[in-house]
C-alpha atoms as a PDB file:
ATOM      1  CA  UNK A   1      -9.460 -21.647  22.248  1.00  0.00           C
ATOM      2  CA  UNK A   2      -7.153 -19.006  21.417  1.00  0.00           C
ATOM      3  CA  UNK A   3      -3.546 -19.122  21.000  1.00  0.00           C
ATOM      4  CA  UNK A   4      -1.899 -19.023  24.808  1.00  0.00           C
ATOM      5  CA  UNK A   5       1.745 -17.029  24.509  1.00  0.00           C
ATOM      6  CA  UNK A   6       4.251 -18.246  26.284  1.00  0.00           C
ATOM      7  CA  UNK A   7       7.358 -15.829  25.200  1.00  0.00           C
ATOM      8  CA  UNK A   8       7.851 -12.937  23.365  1.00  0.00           C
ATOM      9  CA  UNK A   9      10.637 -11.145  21.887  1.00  0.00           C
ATOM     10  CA  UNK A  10      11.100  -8.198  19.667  1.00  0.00           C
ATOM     11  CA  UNK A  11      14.064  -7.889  17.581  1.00  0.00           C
ATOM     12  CA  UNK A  12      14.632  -4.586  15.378  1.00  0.00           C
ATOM     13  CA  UNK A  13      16.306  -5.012  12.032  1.00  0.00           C
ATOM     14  CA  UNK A  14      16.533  -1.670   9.665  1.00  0.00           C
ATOM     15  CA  UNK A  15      13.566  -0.556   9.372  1.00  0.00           C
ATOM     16  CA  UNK A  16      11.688  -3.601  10.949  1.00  0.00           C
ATOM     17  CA  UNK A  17      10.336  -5.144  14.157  1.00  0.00           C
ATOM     18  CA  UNK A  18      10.479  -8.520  14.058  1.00  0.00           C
ATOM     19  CA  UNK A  19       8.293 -10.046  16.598  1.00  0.00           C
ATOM     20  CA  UNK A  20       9.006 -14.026  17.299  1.00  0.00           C
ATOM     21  CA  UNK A  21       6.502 -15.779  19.764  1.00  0.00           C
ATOM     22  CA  UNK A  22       6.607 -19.047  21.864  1.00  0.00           C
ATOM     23  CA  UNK A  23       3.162 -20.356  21.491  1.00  0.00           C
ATOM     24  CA  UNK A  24       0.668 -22.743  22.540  1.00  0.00           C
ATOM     25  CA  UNK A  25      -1.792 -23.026  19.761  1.00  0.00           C
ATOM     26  CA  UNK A  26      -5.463 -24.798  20.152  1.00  0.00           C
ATOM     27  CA  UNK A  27      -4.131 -28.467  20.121  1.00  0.00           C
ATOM     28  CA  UNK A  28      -1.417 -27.833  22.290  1.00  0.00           C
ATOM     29  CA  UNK A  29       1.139 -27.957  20.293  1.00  0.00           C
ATOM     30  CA  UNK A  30       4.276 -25.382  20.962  1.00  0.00           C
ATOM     31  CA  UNK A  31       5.430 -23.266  18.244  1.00  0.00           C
ATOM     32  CA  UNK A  32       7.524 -20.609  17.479  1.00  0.00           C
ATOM     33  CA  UNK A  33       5.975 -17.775  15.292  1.00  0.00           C
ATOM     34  CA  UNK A  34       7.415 -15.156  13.795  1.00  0.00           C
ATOM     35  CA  UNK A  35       6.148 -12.049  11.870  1.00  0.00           C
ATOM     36  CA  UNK A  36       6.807  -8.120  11.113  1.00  0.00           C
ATOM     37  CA  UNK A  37       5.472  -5.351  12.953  1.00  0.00           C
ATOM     38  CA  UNK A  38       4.143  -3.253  10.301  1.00  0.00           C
ATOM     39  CA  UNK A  39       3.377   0.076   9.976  1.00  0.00           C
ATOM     40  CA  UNK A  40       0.077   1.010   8.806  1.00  0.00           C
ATOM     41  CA  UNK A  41      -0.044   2.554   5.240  1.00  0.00           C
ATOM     42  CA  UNK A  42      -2.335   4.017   2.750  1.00  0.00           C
ATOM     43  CA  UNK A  43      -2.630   3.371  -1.653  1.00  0.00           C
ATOM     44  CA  UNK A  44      -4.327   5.954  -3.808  1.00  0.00           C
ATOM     45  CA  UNK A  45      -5.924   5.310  -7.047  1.00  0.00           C
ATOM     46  CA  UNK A  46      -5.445   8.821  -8.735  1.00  0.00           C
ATOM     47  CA  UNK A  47      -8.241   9.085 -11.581  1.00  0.00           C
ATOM     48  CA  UNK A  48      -8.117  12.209 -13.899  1.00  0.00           C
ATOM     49  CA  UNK A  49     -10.674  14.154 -15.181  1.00  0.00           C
ATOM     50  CA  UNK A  50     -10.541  12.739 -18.865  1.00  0.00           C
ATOM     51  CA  UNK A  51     -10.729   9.037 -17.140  1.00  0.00           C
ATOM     52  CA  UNK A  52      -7.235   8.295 -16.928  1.00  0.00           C
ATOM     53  CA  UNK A  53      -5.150   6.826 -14.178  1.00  0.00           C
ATOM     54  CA  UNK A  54      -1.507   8.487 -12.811  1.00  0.00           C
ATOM     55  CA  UNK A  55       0.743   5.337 -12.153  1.00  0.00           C
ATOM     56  CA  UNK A  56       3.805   5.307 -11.319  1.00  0.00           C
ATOM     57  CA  UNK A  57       7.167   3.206 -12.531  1.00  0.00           C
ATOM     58  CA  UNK A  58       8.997   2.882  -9.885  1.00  0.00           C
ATOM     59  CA  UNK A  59      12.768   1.066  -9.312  1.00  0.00           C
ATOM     60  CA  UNK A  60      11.910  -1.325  -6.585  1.00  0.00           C
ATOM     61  CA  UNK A  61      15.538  -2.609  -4.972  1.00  0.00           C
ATOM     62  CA  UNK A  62      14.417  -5.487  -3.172  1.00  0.00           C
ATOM     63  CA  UNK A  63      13.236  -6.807  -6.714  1.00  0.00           C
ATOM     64  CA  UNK A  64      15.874  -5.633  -8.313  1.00  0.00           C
ATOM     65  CA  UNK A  65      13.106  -4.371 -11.372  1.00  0.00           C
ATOM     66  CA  UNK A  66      11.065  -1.055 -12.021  1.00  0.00           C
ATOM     67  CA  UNK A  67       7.844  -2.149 -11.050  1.00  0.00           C
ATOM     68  CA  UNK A  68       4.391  -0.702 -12.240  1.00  0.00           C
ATOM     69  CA  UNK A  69       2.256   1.024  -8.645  1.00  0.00           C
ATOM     70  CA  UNK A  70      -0.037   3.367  -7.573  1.00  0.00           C
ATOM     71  CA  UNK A  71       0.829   6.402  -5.762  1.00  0.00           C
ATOM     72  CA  UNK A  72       1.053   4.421  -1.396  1.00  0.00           C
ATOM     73  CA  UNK A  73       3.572   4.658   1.626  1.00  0.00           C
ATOM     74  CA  UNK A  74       3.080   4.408   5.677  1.00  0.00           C
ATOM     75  CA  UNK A  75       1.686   6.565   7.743  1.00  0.00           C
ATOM     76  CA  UNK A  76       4.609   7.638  10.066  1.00  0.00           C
ATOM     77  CA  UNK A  77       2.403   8.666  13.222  1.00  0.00           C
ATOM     78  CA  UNK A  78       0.252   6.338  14.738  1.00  0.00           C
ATOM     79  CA  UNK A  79      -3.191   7.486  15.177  1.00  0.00           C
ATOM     80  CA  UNK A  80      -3.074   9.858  12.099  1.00  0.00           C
ATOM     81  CA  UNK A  81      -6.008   9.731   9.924  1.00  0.00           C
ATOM     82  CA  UNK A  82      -5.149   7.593   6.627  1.00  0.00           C
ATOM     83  CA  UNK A  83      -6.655   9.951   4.465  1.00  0.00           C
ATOM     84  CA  UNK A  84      -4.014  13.124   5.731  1.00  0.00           C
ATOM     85  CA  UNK A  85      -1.205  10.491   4.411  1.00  0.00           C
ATOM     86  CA  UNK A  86      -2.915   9.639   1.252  1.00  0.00           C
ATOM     87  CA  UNK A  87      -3.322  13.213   0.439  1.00  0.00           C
ATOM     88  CA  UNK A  88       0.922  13.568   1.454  1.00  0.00           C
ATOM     89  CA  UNK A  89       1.837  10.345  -0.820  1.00  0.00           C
ATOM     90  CA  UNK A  90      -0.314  11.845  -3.734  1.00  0.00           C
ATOM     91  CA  UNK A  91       1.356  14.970  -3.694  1.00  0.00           C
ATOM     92  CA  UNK A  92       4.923  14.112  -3.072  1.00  0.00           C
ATOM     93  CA  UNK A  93       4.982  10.804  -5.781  1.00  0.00           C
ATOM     94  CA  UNK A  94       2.985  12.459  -8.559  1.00  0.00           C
ATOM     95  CA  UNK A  95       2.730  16.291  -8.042  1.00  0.00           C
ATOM     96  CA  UNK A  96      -1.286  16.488  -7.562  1.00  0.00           C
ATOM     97  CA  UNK A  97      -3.649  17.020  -5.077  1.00  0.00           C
ATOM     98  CA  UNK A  98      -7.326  16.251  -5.074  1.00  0.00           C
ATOM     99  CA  UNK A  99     -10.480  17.579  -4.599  1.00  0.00           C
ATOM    100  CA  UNK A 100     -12.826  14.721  -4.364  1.00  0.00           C
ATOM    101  CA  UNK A 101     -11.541  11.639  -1.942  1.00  0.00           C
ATOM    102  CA  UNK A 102     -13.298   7.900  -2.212  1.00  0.00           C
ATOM    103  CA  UNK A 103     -12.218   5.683   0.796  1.00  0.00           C
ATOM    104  CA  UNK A 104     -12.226   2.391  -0.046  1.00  0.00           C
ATOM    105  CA  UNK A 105     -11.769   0.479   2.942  1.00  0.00           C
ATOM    106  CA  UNK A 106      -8.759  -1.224   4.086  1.00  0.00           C
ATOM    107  CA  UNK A 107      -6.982  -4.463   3.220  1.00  0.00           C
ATOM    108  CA  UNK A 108      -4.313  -6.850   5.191  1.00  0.00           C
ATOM    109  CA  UNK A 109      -1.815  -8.172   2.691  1.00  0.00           C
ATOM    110  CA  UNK A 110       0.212 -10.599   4.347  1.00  0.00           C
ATOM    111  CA  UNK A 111      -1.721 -11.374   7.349  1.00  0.00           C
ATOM    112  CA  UNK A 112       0.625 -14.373   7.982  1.00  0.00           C
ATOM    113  CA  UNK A 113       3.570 -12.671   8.575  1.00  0.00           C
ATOM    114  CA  UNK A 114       2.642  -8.919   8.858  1.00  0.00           C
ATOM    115  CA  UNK A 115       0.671  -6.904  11.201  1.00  0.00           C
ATOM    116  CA  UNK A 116       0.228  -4.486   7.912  1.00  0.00           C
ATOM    117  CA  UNK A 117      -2.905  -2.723   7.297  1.00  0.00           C
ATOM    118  CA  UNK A 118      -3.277  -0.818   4.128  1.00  0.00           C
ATOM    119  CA  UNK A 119      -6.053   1.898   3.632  1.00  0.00           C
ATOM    120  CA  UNK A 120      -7.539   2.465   0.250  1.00  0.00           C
ATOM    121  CA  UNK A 121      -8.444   5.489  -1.325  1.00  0.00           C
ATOM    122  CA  UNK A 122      -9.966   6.830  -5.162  1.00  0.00           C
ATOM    123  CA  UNK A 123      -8.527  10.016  -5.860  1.00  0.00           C
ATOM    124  CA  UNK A 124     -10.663  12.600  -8.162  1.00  0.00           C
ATOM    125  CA  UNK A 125     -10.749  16.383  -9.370  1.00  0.00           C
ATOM    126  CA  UNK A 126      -6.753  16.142  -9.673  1.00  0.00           C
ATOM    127  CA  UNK A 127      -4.882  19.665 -10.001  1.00  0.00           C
ATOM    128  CA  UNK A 128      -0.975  19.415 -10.744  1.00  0.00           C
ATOM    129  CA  UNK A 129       1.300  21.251  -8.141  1.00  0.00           C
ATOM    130  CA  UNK A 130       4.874  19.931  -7.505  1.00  0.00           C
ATOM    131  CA  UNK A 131       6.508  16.425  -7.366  1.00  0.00           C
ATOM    132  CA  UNK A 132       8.394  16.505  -4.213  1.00  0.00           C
ATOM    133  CA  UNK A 133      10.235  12.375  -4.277  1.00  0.00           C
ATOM    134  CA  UNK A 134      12.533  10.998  -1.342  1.00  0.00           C
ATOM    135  CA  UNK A 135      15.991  10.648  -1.982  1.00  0.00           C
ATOM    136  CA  UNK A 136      16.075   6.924  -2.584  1.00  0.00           C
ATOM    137  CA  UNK A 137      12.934   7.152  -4.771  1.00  0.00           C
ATOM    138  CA  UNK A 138      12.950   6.629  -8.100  1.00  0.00           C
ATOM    139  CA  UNK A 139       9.814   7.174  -9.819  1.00  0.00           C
ATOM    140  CA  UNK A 140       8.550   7.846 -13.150  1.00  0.00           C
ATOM    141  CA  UNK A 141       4.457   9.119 -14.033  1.00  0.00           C
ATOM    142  CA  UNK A 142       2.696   7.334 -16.647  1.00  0.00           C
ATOM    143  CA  UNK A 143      -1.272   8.840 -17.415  1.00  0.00           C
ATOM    144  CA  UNK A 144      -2.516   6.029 -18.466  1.00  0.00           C
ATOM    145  CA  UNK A 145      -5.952   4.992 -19.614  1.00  0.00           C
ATOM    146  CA  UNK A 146      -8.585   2.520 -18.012  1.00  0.00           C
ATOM    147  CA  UNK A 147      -8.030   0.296 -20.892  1.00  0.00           C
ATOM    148  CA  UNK A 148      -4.140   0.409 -20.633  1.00  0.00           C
ATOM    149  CA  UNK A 149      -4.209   0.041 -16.868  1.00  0.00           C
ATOM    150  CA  UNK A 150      -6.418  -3.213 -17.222  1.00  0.00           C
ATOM    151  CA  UNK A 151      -4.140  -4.330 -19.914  1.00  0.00           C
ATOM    152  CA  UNK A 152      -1.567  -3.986 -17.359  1.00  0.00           C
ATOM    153  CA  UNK A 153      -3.735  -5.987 -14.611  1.00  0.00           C
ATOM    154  CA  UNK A 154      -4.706  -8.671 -17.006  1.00  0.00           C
ATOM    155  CA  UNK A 155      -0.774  -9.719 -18.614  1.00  0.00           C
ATOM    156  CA  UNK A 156       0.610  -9.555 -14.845  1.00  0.00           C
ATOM    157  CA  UNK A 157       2.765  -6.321 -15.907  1.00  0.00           C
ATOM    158  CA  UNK A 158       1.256  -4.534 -12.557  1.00  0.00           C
ATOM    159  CA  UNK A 159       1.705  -6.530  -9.569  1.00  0.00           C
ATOM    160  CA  UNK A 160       1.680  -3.598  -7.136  1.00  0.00           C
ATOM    161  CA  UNK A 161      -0.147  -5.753  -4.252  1.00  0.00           C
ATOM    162  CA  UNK A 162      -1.809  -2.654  -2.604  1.00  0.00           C
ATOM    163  CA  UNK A 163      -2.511  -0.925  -5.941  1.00  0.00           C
ATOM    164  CA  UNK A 164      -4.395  -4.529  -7.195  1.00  0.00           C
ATOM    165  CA  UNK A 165      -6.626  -4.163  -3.932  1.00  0.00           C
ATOM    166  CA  UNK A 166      -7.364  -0.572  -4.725  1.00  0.00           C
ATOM    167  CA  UNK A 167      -8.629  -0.962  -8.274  1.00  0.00           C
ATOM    168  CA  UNK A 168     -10.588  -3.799  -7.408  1.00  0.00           C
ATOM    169  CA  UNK A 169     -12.535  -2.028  -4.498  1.00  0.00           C
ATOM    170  CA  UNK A 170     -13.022   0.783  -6.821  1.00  0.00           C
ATOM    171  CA  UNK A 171     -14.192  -1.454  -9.755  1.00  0.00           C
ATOM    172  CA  UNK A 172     -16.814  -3.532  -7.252  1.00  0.00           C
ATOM    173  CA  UNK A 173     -17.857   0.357  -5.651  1.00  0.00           C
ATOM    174  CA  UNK A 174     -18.832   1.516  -8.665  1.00  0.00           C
ATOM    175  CA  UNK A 175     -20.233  -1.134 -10.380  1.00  0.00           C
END
């Protein structure tokens, strides 16, 4: 049996749709559910030639910390491939563009209270061009090495949800 909806409402705050359901779910039992309409997005695991990874430090406000991340962001148009906005967020946070493109599948990280669906890219034969950051970005680029950025991984440091997701679908592609 599938979840029967009874209501639905859509409330937007900011930058979010909030969607809150009256539902009958499979025992019949009514609830109210609640979650985020999400805009897709995309996270790109940038590897240089000499084996290194561009990460980014970036001042995250709702945390209130700089916070260790790969190069990600939504896609703004719906129906656009994921790839055209990887190759925009690479550009624009770190200043390169690739030749070679690995996609790496997709990922939902909060499927419990977002309809967010995050595409995953590997990022190869990197040329520098021009950083080109948002006004309320903050962001700082780190080459780091495989070793460092699994240093990072392994002490909690990075805890970039979409950037975890993207090294670990690399990791298990190539192994």
């Amino acid at each position: 049996m599938t979840w029967k909806i009874n209501s639905s409402e859509n409330k937007q705050v900011d930058r979010f749709n909030v969607t809150i359901d009256q539902v009958v779910v499979p025992n019949g039992d009514e609830k109210t559910f609640s979650f985020i309409d999400f805009a897709k997005g995309v996270c790109v695991l940038p590897i240089t030639n000499d084996n290194h990874v561009l990460c980014l430090r970036q001042y995250r406000h709702a945390l209130k910390s700089w916070e260790w991340e790969l190069p990600a962001g939504k896609i703004d148009l719906e129906g656009s491939d994921p790839i055209d906005t990887a190759k925009k967020e690479l550009a624009e946070e770190t200043g390169y563009i690739a030749e070679q493109w690995l996609e790496l599948g997709s990922f939902y990280p909060s499927p419990g209270s977002t309809t967010e669906e995050i595409f995953l890219f590997a990022a190869a034969g990197l040329t520098k061009t021009e950083q080109k950051l948002e006004s309320s970005e903050q962001i700082e680029l780190h080459k780091i090495s495989m070793i460092k950025l699994k240093s990072l991984v392994q002490s909690g440091e990075f805890k970039h949800g979409a950037g975890l997701a993207a090294i670990l679908r690399y990791k298990f592609t190539i192994d």
